[in-house]
N, C-alpha and C. Protein backbone atom coordinates (compact mmCIF):
# COMPACT_ATOMS: atom_id res chain seq x y z
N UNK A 1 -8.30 26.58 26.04
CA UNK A 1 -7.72 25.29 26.38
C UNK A 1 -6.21 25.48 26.46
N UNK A 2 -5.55 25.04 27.60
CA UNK A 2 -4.40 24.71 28.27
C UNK A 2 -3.48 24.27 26.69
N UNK A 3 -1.84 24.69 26.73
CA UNK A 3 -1.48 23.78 26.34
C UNK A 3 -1.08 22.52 26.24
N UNK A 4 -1.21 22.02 27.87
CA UNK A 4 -0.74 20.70 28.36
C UNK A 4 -2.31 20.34 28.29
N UNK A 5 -3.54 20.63 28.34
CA UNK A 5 -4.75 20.18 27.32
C UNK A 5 -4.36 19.60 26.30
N UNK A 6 -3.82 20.29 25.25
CA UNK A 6 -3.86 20.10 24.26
C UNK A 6 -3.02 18.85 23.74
N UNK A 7 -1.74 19.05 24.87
CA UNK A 7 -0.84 17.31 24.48
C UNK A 7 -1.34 16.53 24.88
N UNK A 8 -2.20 16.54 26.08
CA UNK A 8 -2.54 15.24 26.60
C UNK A 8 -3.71 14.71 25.44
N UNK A 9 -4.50 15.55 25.01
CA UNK A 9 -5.58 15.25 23.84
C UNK A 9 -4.91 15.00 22.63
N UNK A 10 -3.77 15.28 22.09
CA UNK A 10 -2.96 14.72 20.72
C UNK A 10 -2.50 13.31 21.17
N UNK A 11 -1.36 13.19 22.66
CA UNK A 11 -1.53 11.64 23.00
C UNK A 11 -2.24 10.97 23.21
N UNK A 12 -3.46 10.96 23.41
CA UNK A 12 -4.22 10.28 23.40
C UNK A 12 -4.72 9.86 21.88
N UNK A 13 -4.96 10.96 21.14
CA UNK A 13 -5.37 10.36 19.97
C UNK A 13 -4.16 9.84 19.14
N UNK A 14 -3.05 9.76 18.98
CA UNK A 14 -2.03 9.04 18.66
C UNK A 14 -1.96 8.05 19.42
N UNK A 15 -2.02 7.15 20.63
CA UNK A 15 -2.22 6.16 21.34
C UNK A 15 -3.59 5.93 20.64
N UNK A 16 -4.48 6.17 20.40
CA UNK A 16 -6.10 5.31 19.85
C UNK A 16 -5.55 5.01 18.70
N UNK A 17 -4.77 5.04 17.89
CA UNK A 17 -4.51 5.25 16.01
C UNK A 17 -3.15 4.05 16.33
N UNK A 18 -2.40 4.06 17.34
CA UNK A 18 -1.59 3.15 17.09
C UNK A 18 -2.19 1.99 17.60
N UNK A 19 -2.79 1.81 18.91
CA UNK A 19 -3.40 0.50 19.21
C UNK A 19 -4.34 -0.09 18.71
N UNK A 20 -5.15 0.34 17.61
CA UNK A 20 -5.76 0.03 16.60
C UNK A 20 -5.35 -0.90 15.91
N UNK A 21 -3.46 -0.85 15.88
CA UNK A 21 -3.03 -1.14 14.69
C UNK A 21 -2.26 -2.43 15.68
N UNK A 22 -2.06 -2.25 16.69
CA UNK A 22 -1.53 -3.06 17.35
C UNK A 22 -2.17 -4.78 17.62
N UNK A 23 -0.90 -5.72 17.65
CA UNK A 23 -1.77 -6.83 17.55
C UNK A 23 -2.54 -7.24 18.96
N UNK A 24 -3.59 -7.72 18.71
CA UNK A 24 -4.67 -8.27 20.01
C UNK A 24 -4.10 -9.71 20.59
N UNK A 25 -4.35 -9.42 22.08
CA UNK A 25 -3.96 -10.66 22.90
C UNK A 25 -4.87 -11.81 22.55
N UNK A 26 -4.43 -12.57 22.97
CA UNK A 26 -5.28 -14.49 22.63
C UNK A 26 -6.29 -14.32 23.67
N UNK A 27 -7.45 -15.26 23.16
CA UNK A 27 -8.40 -15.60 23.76
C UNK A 27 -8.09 -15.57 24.90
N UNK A 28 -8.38 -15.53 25.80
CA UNK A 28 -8.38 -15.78 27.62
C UNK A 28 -7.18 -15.16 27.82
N UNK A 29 -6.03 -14.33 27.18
CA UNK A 29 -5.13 -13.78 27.90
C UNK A 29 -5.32 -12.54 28.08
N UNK A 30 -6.71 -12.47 28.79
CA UNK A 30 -6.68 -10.48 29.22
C UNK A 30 -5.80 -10.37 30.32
N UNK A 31 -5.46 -8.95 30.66
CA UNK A 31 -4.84 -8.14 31.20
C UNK A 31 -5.14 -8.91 32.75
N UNK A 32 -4.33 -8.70 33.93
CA UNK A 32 -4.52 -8.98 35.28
C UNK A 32 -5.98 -8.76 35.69
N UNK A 33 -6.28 -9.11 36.93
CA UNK A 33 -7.21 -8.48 37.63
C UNK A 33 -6.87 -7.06 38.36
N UNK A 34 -5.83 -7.29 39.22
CA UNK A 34 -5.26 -6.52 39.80
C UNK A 34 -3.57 -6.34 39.70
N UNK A 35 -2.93 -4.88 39.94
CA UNK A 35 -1.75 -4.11 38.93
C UNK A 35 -1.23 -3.29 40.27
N UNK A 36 0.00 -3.62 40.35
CA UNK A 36 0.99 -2.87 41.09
C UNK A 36 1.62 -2.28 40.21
N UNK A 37 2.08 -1.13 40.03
CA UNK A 37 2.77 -0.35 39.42
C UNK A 37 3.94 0.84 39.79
N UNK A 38 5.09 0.21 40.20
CA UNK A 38 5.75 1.55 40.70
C UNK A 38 6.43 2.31 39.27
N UNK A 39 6.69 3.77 39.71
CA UNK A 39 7.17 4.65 38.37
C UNK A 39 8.12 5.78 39.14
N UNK A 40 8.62 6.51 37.76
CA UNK A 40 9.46 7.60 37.93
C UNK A 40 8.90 8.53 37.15
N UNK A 41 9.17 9.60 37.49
CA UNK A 41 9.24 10.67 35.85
C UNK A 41 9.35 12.18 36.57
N UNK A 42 8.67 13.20 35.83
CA UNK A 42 9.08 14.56 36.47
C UNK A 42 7.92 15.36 36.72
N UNK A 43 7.66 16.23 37.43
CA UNK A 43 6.75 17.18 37.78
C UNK A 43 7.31 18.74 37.46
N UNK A 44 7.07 19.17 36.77
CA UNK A 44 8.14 20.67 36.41
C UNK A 44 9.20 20.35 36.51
N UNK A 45 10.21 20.68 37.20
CA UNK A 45 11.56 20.51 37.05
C UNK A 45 12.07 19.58 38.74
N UNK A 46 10.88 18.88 39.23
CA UNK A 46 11.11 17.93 39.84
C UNK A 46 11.19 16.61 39.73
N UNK A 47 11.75 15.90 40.53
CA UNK A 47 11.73 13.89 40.24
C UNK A 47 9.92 13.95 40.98
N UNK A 48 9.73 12.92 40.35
CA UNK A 48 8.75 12.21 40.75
C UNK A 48 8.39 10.64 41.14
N UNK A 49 8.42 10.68 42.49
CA UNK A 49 8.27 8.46 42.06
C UNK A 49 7.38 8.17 43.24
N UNK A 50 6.28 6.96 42.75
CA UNK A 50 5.58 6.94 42.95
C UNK A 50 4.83 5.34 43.10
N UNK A 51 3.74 4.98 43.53
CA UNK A 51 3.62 3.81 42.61
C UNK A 51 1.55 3.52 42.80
N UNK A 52 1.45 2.89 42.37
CA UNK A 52 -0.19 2.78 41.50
C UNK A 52 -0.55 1.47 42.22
N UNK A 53 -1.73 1.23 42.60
CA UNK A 53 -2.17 -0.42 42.63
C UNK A 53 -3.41 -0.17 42.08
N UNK A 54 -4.25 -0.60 40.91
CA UNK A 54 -5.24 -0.65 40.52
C UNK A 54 -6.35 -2.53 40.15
N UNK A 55 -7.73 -1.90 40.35
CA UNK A 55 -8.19 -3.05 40.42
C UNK A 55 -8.94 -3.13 39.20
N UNK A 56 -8.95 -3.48 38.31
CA UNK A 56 -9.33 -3.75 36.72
C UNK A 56 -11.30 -4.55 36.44
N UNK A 57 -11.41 -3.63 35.99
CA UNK A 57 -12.49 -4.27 35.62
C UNK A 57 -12.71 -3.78 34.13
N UNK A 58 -12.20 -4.22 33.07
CA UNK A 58 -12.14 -3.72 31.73
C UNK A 58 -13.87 -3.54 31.44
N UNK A 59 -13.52 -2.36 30.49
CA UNK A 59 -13.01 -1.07 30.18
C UNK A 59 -12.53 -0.36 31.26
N UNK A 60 -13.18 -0.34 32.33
CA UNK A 60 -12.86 0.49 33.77
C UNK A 60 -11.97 -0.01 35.08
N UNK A 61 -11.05 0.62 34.83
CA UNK A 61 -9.99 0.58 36.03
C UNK A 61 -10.30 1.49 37.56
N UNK A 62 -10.23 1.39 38.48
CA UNK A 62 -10.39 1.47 39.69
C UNK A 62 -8.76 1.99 40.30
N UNK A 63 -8.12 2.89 40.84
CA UNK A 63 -6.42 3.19 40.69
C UNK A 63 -6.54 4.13 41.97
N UNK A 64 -5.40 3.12 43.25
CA UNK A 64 -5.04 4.40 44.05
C UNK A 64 -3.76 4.35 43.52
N UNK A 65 -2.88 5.79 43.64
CA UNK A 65 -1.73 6.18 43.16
C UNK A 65 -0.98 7.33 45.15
N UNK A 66 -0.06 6.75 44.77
CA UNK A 66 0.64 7.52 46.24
C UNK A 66 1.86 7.72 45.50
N UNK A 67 2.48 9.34 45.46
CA UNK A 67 3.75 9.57 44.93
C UNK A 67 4.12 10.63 45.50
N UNK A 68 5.60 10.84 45.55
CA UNK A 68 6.58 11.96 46.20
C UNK A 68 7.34 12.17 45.07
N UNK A 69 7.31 14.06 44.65
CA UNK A 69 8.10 15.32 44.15
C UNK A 69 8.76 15.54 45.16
N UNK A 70 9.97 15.33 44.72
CA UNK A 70 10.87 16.46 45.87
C UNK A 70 11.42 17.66 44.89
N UNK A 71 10.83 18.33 45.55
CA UNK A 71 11.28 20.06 44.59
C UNK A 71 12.36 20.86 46.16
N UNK A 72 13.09 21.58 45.20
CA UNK A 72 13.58 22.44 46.12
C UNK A 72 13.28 23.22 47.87
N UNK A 73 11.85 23.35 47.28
CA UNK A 73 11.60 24.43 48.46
C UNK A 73 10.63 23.66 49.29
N UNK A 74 10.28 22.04 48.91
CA UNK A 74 8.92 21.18 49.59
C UNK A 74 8.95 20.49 48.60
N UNK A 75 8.48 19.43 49.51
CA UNK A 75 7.95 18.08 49.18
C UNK A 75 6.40 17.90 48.97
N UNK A 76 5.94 17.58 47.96
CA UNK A 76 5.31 17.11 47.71
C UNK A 76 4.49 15.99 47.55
N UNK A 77 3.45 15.75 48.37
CA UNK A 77 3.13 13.40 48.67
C UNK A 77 1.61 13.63 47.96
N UNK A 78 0.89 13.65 46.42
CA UNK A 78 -0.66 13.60 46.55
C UNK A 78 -0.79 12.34 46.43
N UNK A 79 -1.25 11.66 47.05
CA UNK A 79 -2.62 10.45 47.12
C UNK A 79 -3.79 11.15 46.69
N UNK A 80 -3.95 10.07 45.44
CA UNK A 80 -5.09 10.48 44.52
C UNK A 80 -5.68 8.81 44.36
N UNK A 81 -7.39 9.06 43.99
CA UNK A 81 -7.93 7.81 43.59
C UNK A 81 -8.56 8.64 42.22
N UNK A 82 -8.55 7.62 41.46
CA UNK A 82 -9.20 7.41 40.03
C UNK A 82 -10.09 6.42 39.30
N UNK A 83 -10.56 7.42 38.35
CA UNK A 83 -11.11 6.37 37.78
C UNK A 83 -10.33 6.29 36.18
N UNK A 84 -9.89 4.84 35.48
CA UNK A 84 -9.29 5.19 34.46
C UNK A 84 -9.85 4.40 32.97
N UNK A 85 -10.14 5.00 32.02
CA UNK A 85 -11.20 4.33 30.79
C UNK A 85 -10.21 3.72 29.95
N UNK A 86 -10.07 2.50 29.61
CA UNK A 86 -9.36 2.33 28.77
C UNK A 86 -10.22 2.65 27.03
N UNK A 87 -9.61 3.12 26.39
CA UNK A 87 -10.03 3.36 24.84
C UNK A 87 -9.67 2.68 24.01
N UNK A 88 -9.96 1.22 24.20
CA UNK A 88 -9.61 0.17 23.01
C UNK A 88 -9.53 -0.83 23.94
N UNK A 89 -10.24 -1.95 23.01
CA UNK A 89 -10.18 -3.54 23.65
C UNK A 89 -8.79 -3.87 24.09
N UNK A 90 -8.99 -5.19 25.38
CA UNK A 90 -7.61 -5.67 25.26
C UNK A 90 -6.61 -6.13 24.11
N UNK A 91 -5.45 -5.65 24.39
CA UNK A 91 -4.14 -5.33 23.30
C UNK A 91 -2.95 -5.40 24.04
N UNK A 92 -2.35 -5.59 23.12
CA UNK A 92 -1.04 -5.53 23.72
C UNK A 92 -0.65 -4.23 24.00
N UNK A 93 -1.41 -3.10 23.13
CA UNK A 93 -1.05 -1.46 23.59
C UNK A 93 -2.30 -0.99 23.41
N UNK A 94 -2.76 -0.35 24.88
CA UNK A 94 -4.32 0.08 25.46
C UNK A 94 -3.77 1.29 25.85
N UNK A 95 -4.53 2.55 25.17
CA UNK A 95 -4.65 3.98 25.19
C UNK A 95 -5.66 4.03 26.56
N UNK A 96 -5.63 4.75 27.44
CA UNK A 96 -6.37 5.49 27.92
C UNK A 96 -6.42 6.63 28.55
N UNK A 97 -7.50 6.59 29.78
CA UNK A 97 -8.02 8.21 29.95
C UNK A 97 -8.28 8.22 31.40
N UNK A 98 -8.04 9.34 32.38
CA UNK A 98 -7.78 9.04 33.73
C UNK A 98 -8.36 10.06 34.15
N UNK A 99 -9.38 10.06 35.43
CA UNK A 99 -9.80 11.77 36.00
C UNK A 99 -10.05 10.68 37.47
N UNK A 100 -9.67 11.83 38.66
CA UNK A 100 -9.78 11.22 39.73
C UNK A 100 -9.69 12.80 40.58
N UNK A 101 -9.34 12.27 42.23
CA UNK A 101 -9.03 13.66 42.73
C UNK A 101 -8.24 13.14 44.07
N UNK A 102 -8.19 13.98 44.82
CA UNK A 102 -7.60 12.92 46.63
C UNK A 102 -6.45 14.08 46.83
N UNK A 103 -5.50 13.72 48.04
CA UNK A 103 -5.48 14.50 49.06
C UNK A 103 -3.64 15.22 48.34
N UNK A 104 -3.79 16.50 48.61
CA UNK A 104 -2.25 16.95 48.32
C UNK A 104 -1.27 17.57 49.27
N UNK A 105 -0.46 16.77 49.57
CA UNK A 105 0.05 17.19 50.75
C UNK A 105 1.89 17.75 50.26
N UNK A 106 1.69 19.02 51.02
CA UNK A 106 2.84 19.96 50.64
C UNK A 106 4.05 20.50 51.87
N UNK A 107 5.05 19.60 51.68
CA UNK A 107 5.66 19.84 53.06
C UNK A 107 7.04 20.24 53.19
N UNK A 108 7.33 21.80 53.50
CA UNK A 108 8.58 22.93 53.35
C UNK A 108 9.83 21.80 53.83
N UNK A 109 10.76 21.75 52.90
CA UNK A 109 11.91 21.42 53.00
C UNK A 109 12.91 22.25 53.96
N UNK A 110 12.88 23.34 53.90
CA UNK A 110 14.26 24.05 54.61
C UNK A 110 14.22 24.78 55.87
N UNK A 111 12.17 25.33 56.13
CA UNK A 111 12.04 26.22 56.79
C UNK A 111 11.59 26.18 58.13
N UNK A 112 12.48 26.42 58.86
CA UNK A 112 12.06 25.83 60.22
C UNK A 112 10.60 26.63 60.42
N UNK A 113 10.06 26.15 61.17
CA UNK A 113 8.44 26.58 61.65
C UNK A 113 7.63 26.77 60.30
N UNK A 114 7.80 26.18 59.28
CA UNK A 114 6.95 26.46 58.24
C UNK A 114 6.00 24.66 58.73
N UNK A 115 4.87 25.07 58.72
CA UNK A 115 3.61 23.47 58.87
C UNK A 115 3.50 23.24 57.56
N UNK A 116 3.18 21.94 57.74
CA UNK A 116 2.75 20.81 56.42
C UNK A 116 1.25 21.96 55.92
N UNK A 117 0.96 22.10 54.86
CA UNK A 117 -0.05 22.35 54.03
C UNK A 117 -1.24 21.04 53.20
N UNK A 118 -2.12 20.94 53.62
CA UNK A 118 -3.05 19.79 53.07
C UNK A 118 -3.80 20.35 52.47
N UNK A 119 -4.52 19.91 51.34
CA UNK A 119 -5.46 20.15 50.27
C UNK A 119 -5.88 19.33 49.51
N UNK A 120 -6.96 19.76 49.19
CA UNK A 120 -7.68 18.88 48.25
C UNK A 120 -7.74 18.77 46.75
N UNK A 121 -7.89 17.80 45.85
CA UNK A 121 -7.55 18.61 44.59
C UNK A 121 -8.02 17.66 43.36
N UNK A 122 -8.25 17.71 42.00
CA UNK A 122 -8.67 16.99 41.29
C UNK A 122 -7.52 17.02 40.12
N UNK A 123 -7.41 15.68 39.38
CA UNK A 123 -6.50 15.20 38.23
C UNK A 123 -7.37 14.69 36.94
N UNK A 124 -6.52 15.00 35.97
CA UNK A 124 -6.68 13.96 34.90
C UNK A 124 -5.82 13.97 33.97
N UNK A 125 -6.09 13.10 33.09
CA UNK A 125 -4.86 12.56 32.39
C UNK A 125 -5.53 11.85 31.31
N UNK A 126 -3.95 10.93 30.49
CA UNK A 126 -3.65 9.98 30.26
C UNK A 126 -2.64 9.37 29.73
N UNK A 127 -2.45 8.41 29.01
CA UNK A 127 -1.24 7.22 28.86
C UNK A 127 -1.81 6.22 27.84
N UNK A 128 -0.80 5.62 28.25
CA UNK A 128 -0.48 4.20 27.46
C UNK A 128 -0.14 2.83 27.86
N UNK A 129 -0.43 2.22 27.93
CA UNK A 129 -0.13 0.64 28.97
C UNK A 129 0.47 -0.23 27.50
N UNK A 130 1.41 -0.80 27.51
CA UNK A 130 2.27 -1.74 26.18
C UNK A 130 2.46 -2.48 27.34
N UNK A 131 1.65 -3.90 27.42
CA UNK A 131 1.91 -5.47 27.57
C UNK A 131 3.35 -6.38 26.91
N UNK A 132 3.95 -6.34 27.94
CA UNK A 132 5.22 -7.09 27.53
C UNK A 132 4.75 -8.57 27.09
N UNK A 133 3.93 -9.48 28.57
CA UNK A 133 3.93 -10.44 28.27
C UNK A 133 2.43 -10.35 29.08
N UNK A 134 1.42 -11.02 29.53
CA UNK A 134 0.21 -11.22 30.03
C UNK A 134 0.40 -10.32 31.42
N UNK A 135 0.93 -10.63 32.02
CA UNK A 135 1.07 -10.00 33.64
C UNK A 135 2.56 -8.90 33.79
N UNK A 136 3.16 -8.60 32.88
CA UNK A 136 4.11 -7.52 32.79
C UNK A 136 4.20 -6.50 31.46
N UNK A 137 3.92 -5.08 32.15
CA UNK A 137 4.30 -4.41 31.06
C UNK A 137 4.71 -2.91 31.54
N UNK A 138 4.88 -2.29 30.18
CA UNK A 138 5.22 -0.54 30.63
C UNK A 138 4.27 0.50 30.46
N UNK A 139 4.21 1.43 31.65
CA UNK A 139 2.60 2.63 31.02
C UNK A 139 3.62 3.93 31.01
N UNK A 140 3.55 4.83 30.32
CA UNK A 140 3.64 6.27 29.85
C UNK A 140 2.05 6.80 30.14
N UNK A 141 2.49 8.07 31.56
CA UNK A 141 1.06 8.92 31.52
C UNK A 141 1.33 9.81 31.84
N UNK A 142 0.56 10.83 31.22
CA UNK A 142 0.71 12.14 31.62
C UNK A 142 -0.30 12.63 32.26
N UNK A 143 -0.41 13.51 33.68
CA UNK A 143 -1.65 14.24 33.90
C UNK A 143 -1.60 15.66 34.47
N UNK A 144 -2.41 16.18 34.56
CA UNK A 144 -2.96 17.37 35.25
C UNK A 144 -3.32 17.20 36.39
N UNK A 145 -3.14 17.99 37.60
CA UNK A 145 -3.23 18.34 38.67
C UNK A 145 -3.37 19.84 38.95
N UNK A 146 -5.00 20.08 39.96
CA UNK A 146 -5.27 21.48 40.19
C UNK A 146 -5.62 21.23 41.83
N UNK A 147 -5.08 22.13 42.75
CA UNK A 147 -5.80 22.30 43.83
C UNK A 147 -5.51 23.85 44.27
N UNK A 148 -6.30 24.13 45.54
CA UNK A 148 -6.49 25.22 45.67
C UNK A 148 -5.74 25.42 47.25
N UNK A 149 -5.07 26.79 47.24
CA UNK A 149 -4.29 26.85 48.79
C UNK A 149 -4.95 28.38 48.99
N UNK A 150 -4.83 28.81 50.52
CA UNK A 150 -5.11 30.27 50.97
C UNK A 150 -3.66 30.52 50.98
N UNK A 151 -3.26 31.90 50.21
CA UNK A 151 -2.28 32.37 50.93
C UNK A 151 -2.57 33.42 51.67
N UNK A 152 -1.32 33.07 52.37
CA UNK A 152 -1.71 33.73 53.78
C UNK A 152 -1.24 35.36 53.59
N UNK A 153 -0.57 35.87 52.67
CA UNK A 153 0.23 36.89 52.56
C UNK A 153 -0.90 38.20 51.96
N UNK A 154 -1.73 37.40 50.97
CA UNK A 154 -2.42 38.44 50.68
C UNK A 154 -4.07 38.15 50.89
N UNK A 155 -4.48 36.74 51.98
CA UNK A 155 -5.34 36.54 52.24
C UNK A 155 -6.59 36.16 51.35
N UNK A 156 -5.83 35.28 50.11
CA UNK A 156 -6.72 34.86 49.03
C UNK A 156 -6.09 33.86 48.38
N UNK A 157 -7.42 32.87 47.90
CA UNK A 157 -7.11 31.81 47.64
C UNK A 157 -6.32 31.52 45.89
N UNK A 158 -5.72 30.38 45.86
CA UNK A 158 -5.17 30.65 44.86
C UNK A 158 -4.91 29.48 44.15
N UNK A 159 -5.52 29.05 42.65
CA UNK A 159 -5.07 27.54 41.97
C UNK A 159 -3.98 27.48 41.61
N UNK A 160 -3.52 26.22 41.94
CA UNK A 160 -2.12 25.60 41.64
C UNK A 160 -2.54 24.48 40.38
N UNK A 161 -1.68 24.96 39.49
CA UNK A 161 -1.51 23.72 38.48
C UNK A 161 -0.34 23.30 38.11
N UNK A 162 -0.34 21.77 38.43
CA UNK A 162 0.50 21.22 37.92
C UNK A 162 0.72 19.82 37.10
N UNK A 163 1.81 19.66 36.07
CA UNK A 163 1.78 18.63 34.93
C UNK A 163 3.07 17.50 35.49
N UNK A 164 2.29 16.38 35.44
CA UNK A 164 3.56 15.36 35.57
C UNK A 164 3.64 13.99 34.67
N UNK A 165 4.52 13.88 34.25
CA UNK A 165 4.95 13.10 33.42
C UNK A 165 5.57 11.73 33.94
N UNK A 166 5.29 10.38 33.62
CA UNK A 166 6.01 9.34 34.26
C UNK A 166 6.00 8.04 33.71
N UNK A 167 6.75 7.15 33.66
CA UNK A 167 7.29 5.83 33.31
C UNK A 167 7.03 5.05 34.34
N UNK A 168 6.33 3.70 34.20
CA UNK A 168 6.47 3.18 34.90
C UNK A 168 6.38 1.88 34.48
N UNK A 169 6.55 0.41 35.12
CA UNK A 169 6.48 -0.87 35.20
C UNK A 169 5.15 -1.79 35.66
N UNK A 170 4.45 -2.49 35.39
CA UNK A 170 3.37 -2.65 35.12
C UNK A 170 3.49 -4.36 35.39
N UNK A 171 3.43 -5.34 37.00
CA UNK A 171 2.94 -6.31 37.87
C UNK A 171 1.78 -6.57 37.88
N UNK A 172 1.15 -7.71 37.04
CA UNK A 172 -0.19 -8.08 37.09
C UNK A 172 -0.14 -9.05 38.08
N UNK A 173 -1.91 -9.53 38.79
CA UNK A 173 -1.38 -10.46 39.48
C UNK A 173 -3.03 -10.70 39.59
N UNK A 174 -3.42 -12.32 39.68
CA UNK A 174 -5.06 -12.38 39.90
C UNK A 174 -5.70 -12.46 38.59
């Protein structure tokens, strides 16, 4: 097991142990139906921003996510869909757990005649959602990202992994 396994499985269980402890929303004030979410944060030593619209059906969230890395040498755009578990009743702070997969698109910044690269690829994760007020709040998530490219140089395929980290703002609505 990975060491970015291993944090995402300690945050998570530190997110289940604090929202435990956290106080529960009022009768009839669950969470939105549906969640716009734009964010920031980093991918290795890139920016990352991005933003989420998910359709809620507690415990189970429904989440497309569309975000751009700009790294040095390419850009980076994956559109991913998910599925995401929340691990604890509605709260004002809901731990959960995220695995999805969707499209990764990788596109050379500097090099003339270098083509866009597309691939396919699978994620998971998780985070934290803290409810400001019924329809606004902040999520912290972390996930994993693996897909697979041919290189062309030595004519074999090759996994890419990568960890991204992000903040974001949390628009309920419905």
């Amino acid at each position: 097991m990975g060491m970015s396994t291993v944090r995402i499985a300690w945050l998570l269980a530190l997110a289940a142990s604090v929202s435990a402890q956290a106080p529960r929303l009022k009768p009839g004030a669950e969470p939105s139906r549906y969640e716009i979410s734009p964010s920031a944060g980093f991918m290795g030593g890139s920016v990352l921003m991005g933003v989420r619209a998910g359709m809620n059906h507690h415990p189970v969230t429904l989440e497309f996510a569309t975000e751009q890395v700009i790294g040095r040498t390419a850009t980076l755009y994956p559109f991913t869909m998910s599925a995401v578990l929340d691990l604890s009743s509605p709260a004002r702070l809901v731990p959960y757990g995220t695995v999805g997969g969707g499209l990764f698109l990788t596109v050379p910044a500097n090099s003339v005649g270098d083509q866009a690269v597309s691939s396919v690829g699978l994620c998971f994760g998780g985070g934290l959602r803290c409810y400001l007020f019924r329809k606004v709040g902040l999520r912290f998530e972390t996930r994993q990202m693996f897909t697979r490219l041919q290189n062309k140089l030595d004519n074999r395929e090759e996994i890419l992994i990568f960890q991204s980290s992000s903040l974001g703002v949390i628009f309920g609505f419905g």
